[in-house]
C-alpha atoms as a PDB file:
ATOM      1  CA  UNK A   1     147.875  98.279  85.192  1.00  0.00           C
ATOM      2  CA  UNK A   2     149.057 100.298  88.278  1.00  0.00           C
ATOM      3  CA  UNK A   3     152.766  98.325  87.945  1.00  0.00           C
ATOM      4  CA  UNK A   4     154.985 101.183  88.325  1.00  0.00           C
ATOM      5  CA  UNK A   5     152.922 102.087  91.566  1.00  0.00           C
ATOM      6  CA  UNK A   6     153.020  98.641  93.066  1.00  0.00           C
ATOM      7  CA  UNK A   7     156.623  98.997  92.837  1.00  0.00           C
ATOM      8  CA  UNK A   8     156.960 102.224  94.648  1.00  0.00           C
ATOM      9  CA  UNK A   9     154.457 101.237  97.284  1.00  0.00           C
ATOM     10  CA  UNK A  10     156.189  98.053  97.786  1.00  0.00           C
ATOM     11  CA  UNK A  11     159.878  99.777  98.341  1.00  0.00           C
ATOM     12  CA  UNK A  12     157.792 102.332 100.713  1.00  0.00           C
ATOM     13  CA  UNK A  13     156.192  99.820 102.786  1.00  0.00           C
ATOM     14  CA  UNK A  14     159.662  98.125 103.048  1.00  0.00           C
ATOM     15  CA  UNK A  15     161.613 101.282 104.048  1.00  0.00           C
ATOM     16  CA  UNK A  16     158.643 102.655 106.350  1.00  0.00           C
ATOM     17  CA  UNK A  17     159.099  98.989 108.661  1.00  0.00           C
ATOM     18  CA  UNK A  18     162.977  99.767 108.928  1.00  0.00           C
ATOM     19  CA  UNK A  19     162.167 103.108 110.714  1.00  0.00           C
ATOM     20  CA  UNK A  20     158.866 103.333 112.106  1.00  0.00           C
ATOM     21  CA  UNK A  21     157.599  99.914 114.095  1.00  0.00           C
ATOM     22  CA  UNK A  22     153.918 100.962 114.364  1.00  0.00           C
ATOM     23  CA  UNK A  23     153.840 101.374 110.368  1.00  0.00           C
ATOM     24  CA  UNK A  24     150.915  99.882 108.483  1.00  0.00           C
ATOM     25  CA  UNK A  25     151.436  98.539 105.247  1.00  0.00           C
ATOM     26  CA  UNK A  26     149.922 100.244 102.214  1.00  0.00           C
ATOM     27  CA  UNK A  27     147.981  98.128 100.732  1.00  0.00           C
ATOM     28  CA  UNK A  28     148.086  98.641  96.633  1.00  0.00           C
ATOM     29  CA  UNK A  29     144.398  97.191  95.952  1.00  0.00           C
ATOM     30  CA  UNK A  30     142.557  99.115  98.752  1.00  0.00           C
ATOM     31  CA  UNK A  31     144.669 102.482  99.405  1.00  0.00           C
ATOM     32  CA  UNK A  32     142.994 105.390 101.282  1.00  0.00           C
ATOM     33  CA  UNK A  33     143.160 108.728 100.295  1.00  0.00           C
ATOM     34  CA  UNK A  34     145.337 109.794 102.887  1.00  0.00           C
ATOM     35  CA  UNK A  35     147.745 106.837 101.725  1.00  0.00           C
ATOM     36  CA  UNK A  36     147.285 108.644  97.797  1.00  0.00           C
ATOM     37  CA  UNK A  37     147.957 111.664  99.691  1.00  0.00           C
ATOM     38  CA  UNK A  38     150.833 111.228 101.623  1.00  0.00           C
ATOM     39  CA  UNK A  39     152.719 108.758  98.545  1.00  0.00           C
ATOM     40  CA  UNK A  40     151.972 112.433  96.394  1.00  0.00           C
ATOM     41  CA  UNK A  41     153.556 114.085  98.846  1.00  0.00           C
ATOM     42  CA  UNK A  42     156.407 111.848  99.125  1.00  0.00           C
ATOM     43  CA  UNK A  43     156.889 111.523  95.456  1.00  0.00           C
ATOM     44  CA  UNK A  44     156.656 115.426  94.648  1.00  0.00           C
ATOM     45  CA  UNK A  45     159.235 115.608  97.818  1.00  0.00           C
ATOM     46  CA  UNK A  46     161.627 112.935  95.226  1.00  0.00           C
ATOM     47  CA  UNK A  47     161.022 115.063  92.355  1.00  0.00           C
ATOM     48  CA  UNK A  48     162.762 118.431  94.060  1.00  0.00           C
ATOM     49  CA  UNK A  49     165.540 118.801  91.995  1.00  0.00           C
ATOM     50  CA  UNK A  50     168.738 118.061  94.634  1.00  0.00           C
ATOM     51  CA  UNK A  51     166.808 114.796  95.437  1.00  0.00           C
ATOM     52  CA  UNK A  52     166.172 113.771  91.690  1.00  0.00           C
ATOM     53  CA  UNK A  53     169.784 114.262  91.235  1.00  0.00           C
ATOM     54  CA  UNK A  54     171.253 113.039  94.718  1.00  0.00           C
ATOM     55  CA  UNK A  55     172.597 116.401  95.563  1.00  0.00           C
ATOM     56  CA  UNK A  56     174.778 116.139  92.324  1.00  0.00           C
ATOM     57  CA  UNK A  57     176.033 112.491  92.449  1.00  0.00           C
ATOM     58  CA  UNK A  58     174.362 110.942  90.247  1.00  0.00           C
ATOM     59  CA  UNK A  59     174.923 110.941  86.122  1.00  0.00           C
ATOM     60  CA  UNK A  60     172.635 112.351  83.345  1.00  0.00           C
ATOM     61  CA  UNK A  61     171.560 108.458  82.899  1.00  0.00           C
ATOM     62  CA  UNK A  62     170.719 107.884  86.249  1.00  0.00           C
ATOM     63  CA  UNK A  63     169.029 110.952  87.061  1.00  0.00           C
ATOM     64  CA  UNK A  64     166.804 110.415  83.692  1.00  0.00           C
ATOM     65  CA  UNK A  65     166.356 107.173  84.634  1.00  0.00           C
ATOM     66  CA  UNK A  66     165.079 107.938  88.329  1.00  0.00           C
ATOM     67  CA  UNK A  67     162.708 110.720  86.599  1.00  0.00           C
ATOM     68  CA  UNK A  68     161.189 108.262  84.202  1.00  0.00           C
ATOM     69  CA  UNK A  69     160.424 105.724  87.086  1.00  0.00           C
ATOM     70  CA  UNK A  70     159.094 108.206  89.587  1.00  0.00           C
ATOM     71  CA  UNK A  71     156.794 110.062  86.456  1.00  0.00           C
ATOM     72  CA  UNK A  72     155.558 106.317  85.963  1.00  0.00           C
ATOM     73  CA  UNK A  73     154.869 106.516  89.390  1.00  0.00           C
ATOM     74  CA  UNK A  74     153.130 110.361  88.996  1.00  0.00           C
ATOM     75  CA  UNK A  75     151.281 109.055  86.238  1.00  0.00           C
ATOM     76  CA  UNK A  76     149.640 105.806  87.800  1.00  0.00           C
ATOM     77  CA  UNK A  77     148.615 107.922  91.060  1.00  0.00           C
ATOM     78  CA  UNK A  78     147.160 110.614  88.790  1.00  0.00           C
ATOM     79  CA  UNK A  79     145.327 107.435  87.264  1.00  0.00           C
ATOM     80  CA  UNK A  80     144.407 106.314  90.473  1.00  0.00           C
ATOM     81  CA  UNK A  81     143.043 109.619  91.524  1.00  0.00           C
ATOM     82  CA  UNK A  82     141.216 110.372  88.352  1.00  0.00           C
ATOM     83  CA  UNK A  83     139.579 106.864  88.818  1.00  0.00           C
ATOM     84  CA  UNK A  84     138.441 107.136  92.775  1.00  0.00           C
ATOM     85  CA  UNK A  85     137.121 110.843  91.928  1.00  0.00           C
ATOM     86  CA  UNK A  86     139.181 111.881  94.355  1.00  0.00           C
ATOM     87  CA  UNK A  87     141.187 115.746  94.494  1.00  0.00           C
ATOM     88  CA  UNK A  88     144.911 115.530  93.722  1.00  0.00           C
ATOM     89  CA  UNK A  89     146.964 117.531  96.698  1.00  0.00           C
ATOM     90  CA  UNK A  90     148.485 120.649  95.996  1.00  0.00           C
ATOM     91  CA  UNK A  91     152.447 119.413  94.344  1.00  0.00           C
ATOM     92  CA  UNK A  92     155.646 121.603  93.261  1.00  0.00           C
ATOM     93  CA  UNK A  93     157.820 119.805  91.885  1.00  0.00           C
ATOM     94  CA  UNK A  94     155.285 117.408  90.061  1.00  0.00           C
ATOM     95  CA  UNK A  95     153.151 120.508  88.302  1.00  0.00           C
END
């Protein structure tokens, strides 16, 4: 159900043990808020619009591409949310 988000959480845990050796793993099926919180952060931080477009590098199929995933992503963390009862944190790029 939560695919898309098992995905990202997945690449995040991966990238998170390449530069931080104390990192915990996010784990999909039992997530804490502050987990939710921080991958909203993260993902609204993806959504600014030099990121979604790698600073201009990227083409008009790749950058739709990368929105597409990363709304997936918005979407199954605003299911997540909605589903825990829990208060979405303030976003920018995401609203």
């Amino acid at each position: 159900m939560l695919h898309t988000l098992e995905q990202y959480v997945a690449q995040h845990n991966s990238w998170q043990k390449i530069f931080d050796k104390h990192h915990v793993d996010i784990d999909i099926n039992n997530m804490s808020k502050l987990d939710a919180d921080n991958l909203v952060r993260k993902l609204d931080g993806e959504m600014s619009p030099e990121n979604l477009h790698c600073d201009g590098e990227l083409t008009h199929s790749q950058v739709q591409t990368k929105y597409d995933h990363l709304m997936g992503v918005w979407q199954d963390l605003r299911h997540l949310y909605y589903k825990k009862q829990w208060t979405l944190p303030p976003v920018y790029e995401l609203a």
